[in-house]
Structures are given as C-alpha cells and as structure tokens.
N, C-alpha and C. Protein backbone atom coordinates (compact mmCIF):
# COMPACT_ATOMS: atom_id res chain seq x y z
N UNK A 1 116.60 -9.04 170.93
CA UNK A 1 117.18 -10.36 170.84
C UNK A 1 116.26 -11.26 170.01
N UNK A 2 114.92 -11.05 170.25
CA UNK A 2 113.80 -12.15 169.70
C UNK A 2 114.11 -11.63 168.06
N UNK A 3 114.39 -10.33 168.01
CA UNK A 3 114.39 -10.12 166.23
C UNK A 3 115.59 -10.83 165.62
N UNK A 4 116.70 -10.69 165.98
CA UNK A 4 117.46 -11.19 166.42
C UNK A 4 117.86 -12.86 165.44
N UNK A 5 116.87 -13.33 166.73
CA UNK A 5 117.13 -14.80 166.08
C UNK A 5 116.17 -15.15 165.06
N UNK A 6 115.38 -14.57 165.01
CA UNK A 6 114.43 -14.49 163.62
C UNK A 6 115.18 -14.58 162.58
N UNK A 7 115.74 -13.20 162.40
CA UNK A 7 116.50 -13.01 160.87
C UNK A 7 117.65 -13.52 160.91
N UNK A 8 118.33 -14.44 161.88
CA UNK A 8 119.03 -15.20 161.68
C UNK A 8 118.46 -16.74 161.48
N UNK A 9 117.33 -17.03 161.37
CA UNK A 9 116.59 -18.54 161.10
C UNK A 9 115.77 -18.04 159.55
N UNK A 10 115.71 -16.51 159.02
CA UNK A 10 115.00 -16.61 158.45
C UNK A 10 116.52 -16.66 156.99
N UNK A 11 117.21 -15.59 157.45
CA UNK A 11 118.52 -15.57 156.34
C UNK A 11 118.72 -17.34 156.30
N UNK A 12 119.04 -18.53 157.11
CA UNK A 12 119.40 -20.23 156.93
C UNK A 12 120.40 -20.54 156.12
N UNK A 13 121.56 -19.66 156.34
CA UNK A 13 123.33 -20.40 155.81
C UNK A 13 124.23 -19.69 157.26
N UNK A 14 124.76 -20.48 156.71
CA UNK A 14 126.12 -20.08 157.54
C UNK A 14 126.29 -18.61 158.38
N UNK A 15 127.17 -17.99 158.94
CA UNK A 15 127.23 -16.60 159.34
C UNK A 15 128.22 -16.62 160.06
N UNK A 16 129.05 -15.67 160.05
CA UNK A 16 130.56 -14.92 160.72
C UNK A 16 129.66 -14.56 162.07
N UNK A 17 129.92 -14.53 163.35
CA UNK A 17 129.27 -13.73 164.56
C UNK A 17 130.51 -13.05 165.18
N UNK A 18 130.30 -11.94 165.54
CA UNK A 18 131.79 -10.91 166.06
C UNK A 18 130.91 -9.90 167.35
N UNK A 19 131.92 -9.79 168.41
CA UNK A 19 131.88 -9.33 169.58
C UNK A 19 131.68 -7.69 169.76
N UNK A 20 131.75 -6.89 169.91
CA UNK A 20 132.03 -5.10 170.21
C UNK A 20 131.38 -4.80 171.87
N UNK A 21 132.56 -4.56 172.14
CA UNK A 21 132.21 -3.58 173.49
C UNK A 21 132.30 -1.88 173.45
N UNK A 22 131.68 -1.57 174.00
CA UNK A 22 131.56 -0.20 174.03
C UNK A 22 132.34 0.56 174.93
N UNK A 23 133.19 1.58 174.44
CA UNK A 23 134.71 2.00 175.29
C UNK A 23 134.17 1.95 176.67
N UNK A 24 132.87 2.47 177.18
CA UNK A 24 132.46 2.39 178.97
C UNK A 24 132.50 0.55 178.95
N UNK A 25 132.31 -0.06 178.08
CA UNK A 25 132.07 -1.23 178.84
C UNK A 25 130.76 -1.74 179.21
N UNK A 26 130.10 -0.76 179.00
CA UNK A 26 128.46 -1.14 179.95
C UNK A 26 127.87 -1.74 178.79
N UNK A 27 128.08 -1.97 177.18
CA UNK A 27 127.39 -2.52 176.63
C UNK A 27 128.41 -3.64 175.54
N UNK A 28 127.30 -4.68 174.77
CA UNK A 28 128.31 -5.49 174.30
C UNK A 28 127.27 -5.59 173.08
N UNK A 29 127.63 -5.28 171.11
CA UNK A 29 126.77 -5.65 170.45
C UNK A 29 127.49 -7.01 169.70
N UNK A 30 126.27 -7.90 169.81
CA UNK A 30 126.73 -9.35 169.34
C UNK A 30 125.91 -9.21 168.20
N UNK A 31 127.13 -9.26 166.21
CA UNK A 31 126.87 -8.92 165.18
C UNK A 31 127.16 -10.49 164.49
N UNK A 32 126.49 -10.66 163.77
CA UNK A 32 125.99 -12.02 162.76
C UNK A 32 126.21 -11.06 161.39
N UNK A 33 127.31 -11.74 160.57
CA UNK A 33 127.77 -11.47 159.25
C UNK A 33 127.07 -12.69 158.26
N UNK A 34 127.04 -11.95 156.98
CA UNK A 34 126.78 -13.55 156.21
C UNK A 34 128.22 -14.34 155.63
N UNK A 35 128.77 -15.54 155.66
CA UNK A 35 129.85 -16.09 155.66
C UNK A 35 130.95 -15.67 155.36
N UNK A 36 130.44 -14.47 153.57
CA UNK A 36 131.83 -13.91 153.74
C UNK A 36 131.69 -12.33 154.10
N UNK A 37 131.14 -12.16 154.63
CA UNK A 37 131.34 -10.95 155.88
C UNK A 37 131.30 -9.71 154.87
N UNK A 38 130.33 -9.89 154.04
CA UNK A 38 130.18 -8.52 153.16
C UNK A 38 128.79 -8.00 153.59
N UNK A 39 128.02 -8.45 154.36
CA UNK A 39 127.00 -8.12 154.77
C UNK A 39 126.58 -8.27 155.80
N UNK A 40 125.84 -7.42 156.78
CA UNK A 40 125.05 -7.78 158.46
C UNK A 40 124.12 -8.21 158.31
N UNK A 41 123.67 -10.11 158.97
CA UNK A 41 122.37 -10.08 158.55
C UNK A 41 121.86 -9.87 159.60
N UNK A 42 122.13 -9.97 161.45
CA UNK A 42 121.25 -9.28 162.20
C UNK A 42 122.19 -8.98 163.72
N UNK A 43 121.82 -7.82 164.69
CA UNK A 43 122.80 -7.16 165.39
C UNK A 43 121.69 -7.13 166.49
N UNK A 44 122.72 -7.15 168.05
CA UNK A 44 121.56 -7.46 169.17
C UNK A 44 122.96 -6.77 169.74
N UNK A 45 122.20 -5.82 170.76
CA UNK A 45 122.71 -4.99 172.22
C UNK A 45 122.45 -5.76 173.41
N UNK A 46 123.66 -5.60 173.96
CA UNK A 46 123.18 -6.23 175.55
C UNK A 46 124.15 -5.82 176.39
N UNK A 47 123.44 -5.44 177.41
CA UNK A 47 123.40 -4.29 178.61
C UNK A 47 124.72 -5.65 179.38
N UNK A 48 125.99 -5.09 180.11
CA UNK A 48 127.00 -5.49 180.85
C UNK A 48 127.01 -5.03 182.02
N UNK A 49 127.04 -6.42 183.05
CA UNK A 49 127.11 -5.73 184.69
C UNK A 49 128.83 -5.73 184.47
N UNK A 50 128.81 -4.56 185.19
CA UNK A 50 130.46 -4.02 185.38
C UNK A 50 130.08 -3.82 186.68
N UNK A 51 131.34 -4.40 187.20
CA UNK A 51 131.55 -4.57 188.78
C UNK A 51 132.24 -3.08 189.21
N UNK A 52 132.46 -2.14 189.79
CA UNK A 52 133.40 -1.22 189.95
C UNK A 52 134.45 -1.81 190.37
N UNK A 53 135.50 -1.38 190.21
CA UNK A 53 137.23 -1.53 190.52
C UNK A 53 137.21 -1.33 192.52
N UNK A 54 137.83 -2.50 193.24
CA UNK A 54 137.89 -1.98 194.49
C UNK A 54 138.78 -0.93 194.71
N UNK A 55 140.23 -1.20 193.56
CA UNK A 55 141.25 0.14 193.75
C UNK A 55 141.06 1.40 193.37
C-alpha cells in the first residue's frame, strides 16, 4: 500500500482507479490507470473478510 501511494504522488496528474475481486472473493486489487487508461501507474492487494453464508 505504502508503494502504492508513492508512485501515485510521484506519477502527479490525474488517474482512472478500478476495482477487481478475485472469483474466491478473499481478495480485492485496487488499480490506478493514467487518465486515459493506456497505462498502470500503481496496483495494491488487499486481503477481504468474507463472512461465511449462514445457508
């Protein structure tokens, strides 16, 4: 995460940010595009509490 926001203060324009979950669910990567989304300027994983289903 700390790299993260680095190369997003160090890239300083604009940026597309887009969601991905992972088919289990247990993870979520939060991706930072540069405005027009031809490039990644930086990508962070983060771990999802999933509740189990009571049914």
């Amino acid at each position: 995460m700390e790299r993260m926001v680095r190369l997003l203060r160090e890239h300083g324009r604009p940026v597309r940010g887009g969601l991905i979950d992972s088919v289990d669910q247990r993870w979520t990567f939060l991706c930072y595009f540069t405005e027009d989304g031809s490039a990644l300027v930086a990508c962070t994983r983060l771990k999802r509490w999933v509740e189990p289903s009571p049914l």
